[in-house]
C-alpha atoms as a PDB file:
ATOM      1  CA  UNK A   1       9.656  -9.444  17.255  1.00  0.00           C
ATOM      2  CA  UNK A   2       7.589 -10.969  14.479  1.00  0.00           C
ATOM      3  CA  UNK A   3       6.063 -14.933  14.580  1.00  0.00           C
ATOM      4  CA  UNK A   4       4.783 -16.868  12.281  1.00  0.00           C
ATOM      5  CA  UNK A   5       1.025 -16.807  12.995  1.00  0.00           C
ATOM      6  CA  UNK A   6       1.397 -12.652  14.850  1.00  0.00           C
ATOM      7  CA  UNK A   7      -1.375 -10.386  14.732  1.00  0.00           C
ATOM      8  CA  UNK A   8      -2.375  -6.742  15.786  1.00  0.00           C
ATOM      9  CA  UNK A   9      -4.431  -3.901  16.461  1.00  0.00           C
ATOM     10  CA  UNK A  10      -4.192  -1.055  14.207  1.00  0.00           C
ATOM     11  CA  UNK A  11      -1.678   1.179  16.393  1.00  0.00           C
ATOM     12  CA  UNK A  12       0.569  -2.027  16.859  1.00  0.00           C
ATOM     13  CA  UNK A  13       3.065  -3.697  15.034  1.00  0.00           C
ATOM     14  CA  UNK A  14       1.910  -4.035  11.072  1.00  0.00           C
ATOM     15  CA  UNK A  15      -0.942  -2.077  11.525  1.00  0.00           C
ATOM     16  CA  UNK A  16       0.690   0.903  13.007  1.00  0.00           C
ATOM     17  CA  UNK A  17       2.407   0.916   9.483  1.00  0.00           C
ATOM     18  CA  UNK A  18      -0.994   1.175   8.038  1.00  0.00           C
ATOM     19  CA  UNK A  19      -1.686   4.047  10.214  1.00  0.00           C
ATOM     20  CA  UNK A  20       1.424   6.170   9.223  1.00  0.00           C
ATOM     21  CA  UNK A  21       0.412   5.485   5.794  1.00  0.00           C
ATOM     22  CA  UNK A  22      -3.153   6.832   6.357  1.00  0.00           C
ATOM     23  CA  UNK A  23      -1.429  10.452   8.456  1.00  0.00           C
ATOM     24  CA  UNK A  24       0.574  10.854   5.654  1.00  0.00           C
ATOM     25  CA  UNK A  25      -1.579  10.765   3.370  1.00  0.00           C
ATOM     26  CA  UNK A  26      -4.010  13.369   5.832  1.00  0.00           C
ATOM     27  CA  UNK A  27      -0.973  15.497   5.715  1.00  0.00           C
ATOM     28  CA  UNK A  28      -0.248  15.261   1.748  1.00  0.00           C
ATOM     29  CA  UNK A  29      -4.354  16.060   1.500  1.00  0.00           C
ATOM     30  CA  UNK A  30      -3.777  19.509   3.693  1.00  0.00           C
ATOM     31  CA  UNK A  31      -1.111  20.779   1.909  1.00  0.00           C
ATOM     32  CA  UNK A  32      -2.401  24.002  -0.359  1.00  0.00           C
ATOM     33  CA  UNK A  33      -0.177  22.099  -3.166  1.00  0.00           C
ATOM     34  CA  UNK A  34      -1.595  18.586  -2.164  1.00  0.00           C
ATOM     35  CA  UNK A  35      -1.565  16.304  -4.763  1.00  0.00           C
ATOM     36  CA  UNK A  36      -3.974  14.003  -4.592  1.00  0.00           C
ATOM     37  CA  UNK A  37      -7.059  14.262  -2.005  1.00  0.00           C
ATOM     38  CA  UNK A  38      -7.689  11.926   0.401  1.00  0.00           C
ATOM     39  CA  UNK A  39     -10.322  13.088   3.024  1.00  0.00           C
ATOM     40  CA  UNK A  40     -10.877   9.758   4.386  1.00  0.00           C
ATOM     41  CA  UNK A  41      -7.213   9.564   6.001  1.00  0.00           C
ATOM     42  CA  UNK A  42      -7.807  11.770   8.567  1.00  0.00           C
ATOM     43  CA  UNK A  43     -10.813  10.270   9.474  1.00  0.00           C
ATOM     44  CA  UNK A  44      -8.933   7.117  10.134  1.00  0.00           C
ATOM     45  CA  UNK A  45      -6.166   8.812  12.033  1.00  0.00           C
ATOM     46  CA  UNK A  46      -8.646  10.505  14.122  1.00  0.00           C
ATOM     47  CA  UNK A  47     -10.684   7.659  14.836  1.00  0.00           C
ATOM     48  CA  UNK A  48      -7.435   6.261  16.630  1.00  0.00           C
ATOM     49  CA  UNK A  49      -7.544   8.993  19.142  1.00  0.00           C
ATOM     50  CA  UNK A  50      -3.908   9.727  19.718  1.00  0.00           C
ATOM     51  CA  UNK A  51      -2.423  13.088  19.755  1.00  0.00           C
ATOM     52  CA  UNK A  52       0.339  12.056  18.171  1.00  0.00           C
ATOM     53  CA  UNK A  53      -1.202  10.017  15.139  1.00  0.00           C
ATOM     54  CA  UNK A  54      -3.565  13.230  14.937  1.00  0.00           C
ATOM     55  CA  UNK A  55      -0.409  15.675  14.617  1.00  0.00           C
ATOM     56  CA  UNK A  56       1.198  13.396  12.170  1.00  0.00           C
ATOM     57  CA  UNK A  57      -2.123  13.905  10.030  1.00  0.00           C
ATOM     58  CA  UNK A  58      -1.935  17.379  10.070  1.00  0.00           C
ATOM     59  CA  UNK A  59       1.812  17.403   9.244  1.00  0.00           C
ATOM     60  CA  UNK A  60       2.398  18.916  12.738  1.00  0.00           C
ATOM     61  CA  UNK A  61       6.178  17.560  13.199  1.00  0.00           C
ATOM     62  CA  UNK A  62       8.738  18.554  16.093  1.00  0.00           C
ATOM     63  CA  UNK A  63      10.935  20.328  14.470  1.00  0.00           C
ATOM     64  CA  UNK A  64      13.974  17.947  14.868  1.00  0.00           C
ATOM     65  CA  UNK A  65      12.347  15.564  12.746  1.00  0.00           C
ATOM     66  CA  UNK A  66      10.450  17.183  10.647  1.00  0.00           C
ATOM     67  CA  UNK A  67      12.858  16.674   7.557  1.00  0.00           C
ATOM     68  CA  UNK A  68      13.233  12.948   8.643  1.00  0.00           C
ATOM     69  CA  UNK A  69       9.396  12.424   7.901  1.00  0.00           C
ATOM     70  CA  UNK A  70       9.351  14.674   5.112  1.00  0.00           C
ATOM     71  CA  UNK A  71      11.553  12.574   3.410  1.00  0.00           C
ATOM     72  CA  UNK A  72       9.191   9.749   4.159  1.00  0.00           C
ATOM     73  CA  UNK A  73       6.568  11.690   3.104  1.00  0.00           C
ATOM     74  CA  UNK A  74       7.925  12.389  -0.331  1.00  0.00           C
ATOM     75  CA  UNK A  75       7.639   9.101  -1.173  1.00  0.00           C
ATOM     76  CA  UNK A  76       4.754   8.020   0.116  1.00  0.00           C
ATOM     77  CA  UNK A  77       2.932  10.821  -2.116  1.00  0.00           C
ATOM     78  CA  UNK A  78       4.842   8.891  -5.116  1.00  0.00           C
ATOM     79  CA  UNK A  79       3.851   5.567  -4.458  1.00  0.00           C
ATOM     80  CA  UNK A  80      -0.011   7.176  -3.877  1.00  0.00           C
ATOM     81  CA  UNK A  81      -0.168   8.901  -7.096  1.00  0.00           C
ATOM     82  CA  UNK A  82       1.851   5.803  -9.295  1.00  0.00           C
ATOM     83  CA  UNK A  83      -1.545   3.400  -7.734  1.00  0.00           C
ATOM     84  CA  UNK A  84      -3.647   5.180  -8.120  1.00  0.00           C
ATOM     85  CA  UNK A  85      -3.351   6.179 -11.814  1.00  0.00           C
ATOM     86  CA  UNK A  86      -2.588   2.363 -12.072  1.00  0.00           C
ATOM     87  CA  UNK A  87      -6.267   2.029 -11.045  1.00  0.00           C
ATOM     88  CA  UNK A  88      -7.571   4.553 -13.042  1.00  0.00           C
ATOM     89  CA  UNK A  89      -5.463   3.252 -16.237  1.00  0.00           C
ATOM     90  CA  UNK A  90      -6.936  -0.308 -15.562  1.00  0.00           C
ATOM     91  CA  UNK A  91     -10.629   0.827 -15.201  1.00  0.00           C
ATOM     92  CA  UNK A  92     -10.082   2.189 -18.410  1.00  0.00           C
ATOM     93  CA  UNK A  93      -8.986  -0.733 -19.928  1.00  0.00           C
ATOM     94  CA  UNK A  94     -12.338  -2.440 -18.854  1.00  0.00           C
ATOM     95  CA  UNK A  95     -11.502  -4.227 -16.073  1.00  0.00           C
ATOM     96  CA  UNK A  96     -13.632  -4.611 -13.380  1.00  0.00           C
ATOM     97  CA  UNK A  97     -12.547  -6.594 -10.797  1.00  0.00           C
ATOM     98  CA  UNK A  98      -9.820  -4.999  -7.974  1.00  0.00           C
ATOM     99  CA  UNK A  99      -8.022  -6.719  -5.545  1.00  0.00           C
ATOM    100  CA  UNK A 100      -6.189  -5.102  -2.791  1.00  0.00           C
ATOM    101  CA  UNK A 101      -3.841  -7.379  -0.666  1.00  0.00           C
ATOM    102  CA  UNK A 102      -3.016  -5.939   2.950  1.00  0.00           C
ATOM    103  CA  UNK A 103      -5.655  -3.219   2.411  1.00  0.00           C
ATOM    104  CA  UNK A 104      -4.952  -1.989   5.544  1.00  0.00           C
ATOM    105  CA  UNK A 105      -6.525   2.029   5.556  1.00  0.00           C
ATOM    106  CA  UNK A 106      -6.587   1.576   2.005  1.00  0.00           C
ATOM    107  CA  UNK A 107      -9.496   4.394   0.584  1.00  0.00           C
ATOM    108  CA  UNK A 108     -10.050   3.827  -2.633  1.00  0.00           C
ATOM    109  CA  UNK A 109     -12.780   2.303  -2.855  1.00  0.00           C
ATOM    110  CA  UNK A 110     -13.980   5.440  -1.205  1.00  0.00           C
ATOM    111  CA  UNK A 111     -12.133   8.217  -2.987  1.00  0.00           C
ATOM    112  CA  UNK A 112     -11.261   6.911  -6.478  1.00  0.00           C
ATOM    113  CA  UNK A 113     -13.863   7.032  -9.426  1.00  0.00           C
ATOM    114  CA  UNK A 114     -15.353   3.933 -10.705  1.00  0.00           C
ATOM    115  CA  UNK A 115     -16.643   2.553 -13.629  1.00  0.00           C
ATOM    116  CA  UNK A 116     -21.202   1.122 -12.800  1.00  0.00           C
ATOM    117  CA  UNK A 117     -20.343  -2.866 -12.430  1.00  0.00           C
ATOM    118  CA  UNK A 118     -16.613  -2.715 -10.443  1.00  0.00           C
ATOM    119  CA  UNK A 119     -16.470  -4.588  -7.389  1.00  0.00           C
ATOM    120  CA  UNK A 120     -13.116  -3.977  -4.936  1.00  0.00           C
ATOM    121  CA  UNK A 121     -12.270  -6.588  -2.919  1.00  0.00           C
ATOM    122  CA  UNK A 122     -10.000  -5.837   0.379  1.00  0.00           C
ATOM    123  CA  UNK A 123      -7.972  -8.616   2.121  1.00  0.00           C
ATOM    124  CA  UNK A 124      -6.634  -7.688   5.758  1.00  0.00           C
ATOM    125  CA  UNK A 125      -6.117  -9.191   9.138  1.00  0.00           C
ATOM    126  CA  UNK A 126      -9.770  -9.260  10.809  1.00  0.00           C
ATOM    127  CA  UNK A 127      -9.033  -6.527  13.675  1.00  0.00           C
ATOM    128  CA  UNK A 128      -7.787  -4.372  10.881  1.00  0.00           C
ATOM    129  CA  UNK A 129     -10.698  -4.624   8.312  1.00  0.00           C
ATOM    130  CA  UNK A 130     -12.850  -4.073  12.068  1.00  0.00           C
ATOM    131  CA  UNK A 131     -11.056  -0.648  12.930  1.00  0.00           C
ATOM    132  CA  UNK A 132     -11.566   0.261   9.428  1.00  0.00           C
ATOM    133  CA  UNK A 133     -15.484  -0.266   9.165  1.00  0.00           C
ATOM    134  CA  UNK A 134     -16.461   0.857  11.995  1.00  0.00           C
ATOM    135  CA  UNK A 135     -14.302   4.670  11.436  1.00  0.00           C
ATOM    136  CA  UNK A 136     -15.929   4.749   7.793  1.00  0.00           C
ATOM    137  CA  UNK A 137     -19.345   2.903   8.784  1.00  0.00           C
ATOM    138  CA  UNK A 138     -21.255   6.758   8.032  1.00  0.00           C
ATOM    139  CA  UNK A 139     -19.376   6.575   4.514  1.00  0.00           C
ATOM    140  CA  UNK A 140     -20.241   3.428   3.207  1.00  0.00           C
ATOM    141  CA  UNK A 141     -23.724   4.668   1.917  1.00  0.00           C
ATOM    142  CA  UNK A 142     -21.533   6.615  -0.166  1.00  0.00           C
ATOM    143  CA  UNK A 143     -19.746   3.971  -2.490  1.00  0.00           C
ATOM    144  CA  UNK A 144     -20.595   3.939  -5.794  1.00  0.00           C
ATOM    145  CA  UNK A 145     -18.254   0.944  -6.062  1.00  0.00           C
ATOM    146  CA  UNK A 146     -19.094  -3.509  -4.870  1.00  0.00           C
ATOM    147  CA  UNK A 147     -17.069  -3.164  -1.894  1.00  0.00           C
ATOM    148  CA  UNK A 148     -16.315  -6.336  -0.104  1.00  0.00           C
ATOM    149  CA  UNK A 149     -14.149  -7.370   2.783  1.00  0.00           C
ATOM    150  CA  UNK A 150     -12.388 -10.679   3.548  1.00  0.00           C
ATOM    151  CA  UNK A 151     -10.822 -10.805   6.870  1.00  0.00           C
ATOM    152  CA  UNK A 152      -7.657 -13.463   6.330  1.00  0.00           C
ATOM    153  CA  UNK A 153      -3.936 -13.496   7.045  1.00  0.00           C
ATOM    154  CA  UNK A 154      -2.297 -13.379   3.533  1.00  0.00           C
ATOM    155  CA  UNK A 155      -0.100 -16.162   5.068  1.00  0.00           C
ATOM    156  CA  UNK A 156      -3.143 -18.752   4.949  1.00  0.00           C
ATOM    157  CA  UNK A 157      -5.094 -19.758   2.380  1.00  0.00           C
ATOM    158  CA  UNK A 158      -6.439 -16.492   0.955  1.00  0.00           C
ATOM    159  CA  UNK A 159      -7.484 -17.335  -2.216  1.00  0.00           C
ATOM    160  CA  UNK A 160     -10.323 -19.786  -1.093  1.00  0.00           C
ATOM    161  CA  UNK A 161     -11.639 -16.927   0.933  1.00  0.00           C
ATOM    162  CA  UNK A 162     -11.266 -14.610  -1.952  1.00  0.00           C
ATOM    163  CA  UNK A 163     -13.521 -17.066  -3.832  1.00  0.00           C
ATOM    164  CA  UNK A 164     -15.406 -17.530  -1.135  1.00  0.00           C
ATOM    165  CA  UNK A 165     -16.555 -13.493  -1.371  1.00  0.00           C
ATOM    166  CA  UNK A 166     -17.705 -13.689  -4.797  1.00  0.00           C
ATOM    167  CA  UNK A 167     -14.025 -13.003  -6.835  1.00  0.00           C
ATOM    168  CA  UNK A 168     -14.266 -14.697 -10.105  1.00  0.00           C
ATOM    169  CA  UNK A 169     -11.122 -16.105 -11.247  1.00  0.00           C
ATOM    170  CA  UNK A 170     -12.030 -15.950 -15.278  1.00  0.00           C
ATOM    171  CA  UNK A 171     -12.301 -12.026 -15.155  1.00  0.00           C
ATOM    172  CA  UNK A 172      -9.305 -10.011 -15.597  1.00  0.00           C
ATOM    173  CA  UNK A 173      -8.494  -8.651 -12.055  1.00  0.00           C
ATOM    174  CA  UNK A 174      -6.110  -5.620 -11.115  1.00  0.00           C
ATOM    175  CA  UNK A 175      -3.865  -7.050  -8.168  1.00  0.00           C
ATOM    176  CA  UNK A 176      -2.724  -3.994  -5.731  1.00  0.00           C
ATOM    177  CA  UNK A 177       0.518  -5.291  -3.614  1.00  0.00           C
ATOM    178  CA  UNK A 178       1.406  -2.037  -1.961  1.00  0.00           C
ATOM    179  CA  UNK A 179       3.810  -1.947   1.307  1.00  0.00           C
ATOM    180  CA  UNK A 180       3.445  -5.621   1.552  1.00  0.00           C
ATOM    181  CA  UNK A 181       6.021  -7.430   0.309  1.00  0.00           C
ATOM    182  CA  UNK A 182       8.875  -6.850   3.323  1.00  0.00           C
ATOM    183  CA  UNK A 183       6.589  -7.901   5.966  1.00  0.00           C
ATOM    184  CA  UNK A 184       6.777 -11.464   4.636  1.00  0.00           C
ATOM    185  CA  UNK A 185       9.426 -14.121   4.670  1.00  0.00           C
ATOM    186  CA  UNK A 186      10.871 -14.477   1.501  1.00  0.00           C
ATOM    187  CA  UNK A 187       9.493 -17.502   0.828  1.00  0.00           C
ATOM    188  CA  UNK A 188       6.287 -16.175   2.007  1.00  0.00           C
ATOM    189  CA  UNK A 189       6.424 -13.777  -0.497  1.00  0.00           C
ATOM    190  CA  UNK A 190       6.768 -16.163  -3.444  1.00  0.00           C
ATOM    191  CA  UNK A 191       3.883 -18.022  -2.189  1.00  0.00           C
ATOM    192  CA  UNK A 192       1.932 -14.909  -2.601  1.00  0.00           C
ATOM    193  CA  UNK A 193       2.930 -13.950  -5.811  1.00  0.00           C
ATOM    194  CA  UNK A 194       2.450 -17.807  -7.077  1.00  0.00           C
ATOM    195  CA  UNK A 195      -1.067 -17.346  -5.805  1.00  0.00           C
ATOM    196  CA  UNK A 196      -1.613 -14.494  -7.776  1.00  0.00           C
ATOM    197  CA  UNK A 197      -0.583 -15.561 -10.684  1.00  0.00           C
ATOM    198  CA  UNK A 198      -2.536 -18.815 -10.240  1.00  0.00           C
ATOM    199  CA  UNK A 199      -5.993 -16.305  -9.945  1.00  0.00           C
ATOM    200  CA  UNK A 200      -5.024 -13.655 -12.821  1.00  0.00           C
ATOM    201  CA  UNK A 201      -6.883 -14.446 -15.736  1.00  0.00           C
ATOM    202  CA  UNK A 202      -5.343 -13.082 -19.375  1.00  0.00           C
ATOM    203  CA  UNK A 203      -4.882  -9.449 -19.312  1.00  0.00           C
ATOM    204  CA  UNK A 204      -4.745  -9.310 -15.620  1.00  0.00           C
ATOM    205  CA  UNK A 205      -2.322  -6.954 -14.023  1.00  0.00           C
ATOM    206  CA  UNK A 206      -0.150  -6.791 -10.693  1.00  0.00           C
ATOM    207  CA  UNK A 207       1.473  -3.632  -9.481  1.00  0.00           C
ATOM    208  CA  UNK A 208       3.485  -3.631  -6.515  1.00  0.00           C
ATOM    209  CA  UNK A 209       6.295  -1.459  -4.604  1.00  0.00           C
ATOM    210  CA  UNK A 210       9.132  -3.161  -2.309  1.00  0.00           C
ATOM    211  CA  UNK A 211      11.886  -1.567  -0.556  1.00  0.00           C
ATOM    212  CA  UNK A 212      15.602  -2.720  -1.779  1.00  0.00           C
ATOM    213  CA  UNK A 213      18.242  -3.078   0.367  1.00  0.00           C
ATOM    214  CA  UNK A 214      17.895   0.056   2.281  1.00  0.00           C
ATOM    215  CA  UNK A 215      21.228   2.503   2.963  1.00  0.00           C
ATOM    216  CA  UNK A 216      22.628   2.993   6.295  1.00  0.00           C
ATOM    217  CA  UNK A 217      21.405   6.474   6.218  1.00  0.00           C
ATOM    218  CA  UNK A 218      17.747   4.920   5.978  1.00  0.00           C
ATOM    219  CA  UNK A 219      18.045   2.624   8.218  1.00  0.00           C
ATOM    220  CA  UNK A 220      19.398   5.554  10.634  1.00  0.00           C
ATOM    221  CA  UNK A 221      16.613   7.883   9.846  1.00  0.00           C
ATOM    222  CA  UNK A 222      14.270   5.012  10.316  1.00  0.00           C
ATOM    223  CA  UNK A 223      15.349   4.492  14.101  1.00  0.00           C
ATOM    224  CA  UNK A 224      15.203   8.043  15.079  1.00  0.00           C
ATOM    225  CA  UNK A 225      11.697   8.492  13.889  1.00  0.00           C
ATOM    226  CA  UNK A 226      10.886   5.316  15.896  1.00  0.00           C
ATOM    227  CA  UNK A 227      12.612   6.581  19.059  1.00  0.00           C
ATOM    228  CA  UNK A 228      10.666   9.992  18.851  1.00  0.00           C
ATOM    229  CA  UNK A 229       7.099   7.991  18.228  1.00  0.00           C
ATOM    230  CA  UNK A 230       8.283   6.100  21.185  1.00  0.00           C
ATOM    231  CA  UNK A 231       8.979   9.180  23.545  1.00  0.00           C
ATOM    232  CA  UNK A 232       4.775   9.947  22.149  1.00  0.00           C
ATOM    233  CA  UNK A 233       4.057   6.441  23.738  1.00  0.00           C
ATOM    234  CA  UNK A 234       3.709   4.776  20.015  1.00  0.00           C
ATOM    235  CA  UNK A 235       6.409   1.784  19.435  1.00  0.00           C
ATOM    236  CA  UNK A 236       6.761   1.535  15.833  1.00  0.00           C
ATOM    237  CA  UNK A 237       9.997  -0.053  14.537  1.00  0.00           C
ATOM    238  CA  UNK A 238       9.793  -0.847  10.741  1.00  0.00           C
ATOM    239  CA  UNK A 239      13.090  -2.017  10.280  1.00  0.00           C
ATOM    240  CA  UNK A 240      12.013  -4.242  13.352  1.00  0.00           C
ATOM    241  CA  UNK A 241       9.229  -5.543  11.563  1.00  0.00           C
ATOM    242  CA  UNK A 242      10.486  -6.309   7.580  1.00  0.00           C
ATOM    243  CA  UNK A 243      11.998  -9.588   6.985  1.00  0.00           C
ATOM    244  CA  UNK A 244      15.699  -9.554   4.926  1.00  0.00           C
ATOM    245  CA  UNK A 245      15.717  -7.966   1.223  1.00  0.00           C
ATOM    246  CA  UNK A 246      18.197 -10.412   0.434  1.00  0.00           C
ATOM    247  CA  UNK A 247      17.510 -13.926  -0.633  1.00  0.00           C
ATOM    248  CA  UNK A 248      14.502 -12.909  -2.279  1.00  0.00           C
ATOM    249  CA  UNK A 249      13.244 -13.313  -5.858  1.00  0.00           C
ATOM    250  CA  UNK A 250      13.659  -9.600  -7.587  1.00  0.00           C
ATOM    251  CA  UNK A 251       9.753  -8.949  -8.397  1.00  0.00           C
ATOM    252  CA  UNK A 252      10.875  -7.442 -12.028  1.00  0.00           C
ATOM    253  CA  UNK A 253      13.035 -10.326 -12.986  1.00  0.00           C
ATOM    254  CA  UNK A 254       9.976 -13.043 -10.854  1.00  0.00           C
ATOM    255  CA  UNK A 255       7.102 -11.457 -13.683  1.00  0.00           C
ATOM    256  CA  UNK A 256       9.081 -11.196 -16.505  1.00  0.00           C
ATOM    257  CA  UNK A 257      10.196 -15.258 -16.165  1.00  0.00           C
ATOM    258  CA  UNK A 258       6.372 -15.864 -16.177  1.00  0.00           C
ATOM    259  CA  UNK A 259       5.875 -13.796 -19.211  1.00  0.00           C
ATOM    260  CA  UNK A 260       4.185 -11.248 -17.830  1.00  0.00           C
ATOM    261  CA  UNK A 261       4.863  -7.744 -19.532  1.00  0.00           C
ATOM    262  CA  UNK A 262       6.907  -5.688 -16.854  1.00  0.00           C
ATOM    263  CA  UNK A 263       7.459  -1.791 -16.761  1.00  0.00           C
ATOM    264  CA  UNK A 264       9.178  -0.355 -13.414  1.00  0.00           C
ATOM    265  CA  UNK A 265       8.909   3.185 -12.567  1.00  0.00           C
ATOM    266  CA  UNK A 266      10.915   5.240 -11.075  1.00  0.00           C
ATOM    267  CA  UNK A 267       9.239   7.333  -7.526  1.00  0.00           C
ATOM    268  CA  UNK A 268      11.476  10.762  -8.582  1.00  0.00           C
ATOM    269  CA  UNK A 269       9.868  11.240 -11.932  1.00  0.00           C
ATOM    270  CA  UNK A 270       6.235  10.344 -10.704  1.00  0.00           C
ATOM    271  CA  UNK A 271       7.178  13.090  -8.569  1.00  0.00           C
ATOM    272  CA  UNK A 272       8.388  15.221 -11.022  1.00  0.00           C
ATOM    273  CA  UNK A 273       5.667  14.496 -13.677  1.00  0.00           C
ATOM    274  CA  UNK A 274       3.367  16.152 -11.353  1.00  0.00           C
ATOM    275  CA  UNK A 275       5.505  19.123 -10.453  1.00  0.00           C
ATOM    276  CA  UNK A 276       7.207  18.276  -7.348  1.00  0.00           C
ATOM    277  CA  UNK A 277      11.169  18.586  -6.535  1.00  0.00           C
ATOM    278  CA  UNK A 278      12.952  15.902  -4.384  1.00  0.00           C
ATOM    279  CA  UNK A 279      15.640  16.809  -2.090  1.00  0.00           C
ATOM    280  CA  UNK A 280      18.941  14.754  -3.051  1.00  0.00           C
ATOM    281  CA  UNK A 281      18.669  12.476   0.288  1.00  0.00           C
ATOM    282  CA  UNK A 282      15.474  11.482  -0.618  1.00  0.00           C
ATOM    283  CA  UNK A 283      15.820  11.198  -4.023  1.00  0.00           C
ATOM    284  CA  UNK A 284      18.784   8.968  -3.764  1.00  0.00           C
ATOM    285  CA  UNK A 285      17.100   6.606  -1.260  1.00  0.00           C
ATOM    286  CA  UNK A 286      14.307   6.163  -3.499  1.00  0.00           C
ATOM    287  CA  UNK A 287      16.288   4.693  -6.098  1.00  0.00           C
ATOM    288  CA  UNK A 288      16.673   1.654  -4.080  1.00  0.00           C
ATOM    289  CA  UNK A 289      13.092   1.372  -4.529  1.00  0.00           C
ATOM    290  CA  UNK A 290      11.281  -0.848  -6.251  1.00  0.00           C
ATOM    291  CA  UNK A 291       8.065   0.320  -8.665  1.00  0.00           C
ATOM    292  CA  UNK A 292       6.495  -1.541 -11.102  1.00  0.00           C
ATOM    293  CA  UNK A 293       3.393  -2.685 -12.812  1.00  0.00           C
ATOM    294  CA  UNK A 294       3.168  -6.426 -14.431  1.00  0.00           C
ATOM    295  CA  UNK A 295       0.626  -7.057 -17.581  1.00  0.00           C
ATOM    296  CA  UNK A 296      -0.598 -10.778 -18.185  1.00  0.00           C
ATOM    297  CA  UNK A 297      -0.819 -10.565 -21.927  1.00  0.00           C
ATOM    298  CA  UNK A 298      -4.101 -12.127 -23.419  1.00  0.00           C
ATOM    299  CA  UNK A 299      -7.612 -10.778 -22.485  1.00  0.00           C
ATOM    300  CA  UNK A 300      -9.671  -7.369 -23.858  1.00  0.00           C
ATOM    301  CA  UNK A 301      -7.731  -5.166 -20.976  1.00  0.00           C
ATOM    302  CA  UNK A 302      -4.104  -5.448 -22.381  1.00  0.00           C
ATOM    303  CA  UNK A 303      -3.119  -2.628 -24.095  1.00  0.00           C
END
């Protein structure tokens, strides 16, 4: 059950999330068709020290779910790949400022390719951003990127502490929302957007992904993966842990009244544009999905 002021370790609640991010990502990275590479994922999952999160990382399913977390999988490849070419696309349009809310096991800073002068700011719950350092502290003399960390709860006031770290509000900065948005309140959620928009100089840019209203089918397939984690001895629930879809401001529609410049995307045909088939179920569920990137017109970085 959620509260207003909760927190966690990184195999409970929220950050448990984080951490099936991170495995599938280890998994996607092992495949001989992987498409993307992200060695630092298994690292993470390993540094855990569960059998089960390790298995998961490897792509080592039972085999009466394995299509249930394929189908999870297939997605979270899409949303991987749209981000990351968002980053790339927005280092190329000369900005140099990065801001990733709810970094959680977020890499990167670590993996991606950055222009000399970027700094990449990472906003988590403290225990979090802890876990993290200390499973990547033999990496860090590898970063060719400013990497900074500000431990805060995105439901306080983050931006001061943003500020606090150095983020300059006059520079055009690339906003990462990713997996974010249902673990607030809906009002919560406008908050944070408000707050970004308040901090994104002209040509700034926000992209973001939010589950819709999910099917029953989802919400089915969601519950038996939790109930085998749980027979591992790891209690994830997601649908436990999002708050309603409904009564919240469409992200799309929230932009576009602010006059940003909005373009969704659609998960299947990132997917496709890099050679991968979707299986109908999945396919079909991740058209409730939302996918978009956000353009604050003004500034040398808009196209």
């Amino acid at each position: 059950m959620r509260s207003e002021d909760d927190s966690w370790e990184i195999t409970e609640s929220v950050g448990a999330t984080a951490l099936g991010v991170a495995a599938m990502r280890a998994a996607e990275t092992r495949r001989p068709d992987a498409l993307f590479q992200d060695p630092y994922a298994e690292i993470l999952v390993t540094a855990v020290d569960s059998p089960l999160w390790q298995r998961l990382g490897r792509g080592d399913y039972e085999e009466s779910v394995a299509a249930n977390f394929t189908q999870f999988n297939d997605f979270m490849v899409a949303r991987t790949l749209y981000f990351d070419a968002y980053f790339q696309d927005a280092a190329q349009a000369g900005i140099r400022q990065f801001v990733i809310l709810a970094a959680g096991l977020d890499a990167r800073a670590y993996r991606l390719e950055w222009p000399t002068g970027t700094t990449v700011f990472e906003l988590d719950q403290p225990k979090v951003l802890d876990f993290k350092a200390k499973a990547l502290d033999e990496y860090a003399a590898r970063l060719t990127v400013d990497r900074r960390t500000v431990a805060v709860d995105l439901r306080h006031d983050w931006p001061a502490a943003l500020r606090d770290n150095g983020f300059d509000p006059a520079a055009p900065t690339a906003w990462l929302i990713e997996g974010l948005l249902r673990y607030l309140p809906a009002d919560a959620q406008d908050r944070l957007l408000e707050n970004v928009i308040a901090a994104s100089a002209p040509g700034s840019r926000v992209a973001l992904n939010m589950s819709g209203a999910r099917s029953p089918q989802a919400k089915q397939a969601d519950g038996e993966r939790a109930k085998f984690m749980a027979t591992q001895g790891v209690h994830v629930d997601v649908n436990a842990l999002w708050y309603p879809f409904e009564g919240r401001n469409h992200p799309v529609d929230w932009f576009r009244e602010q006059g940003w410049t909005v373009t969704p995307a659609d998960p299947r045909e990132v997917l496709a544009g890099h050679g991968r088939a979707v299986a109908a179920v999945p396919a079909e569920e991740m058209t409730r999905h939302i996918l978009m990137t956000a353009i604050r017109p003004g500034g040398d970085s808009t196209p």
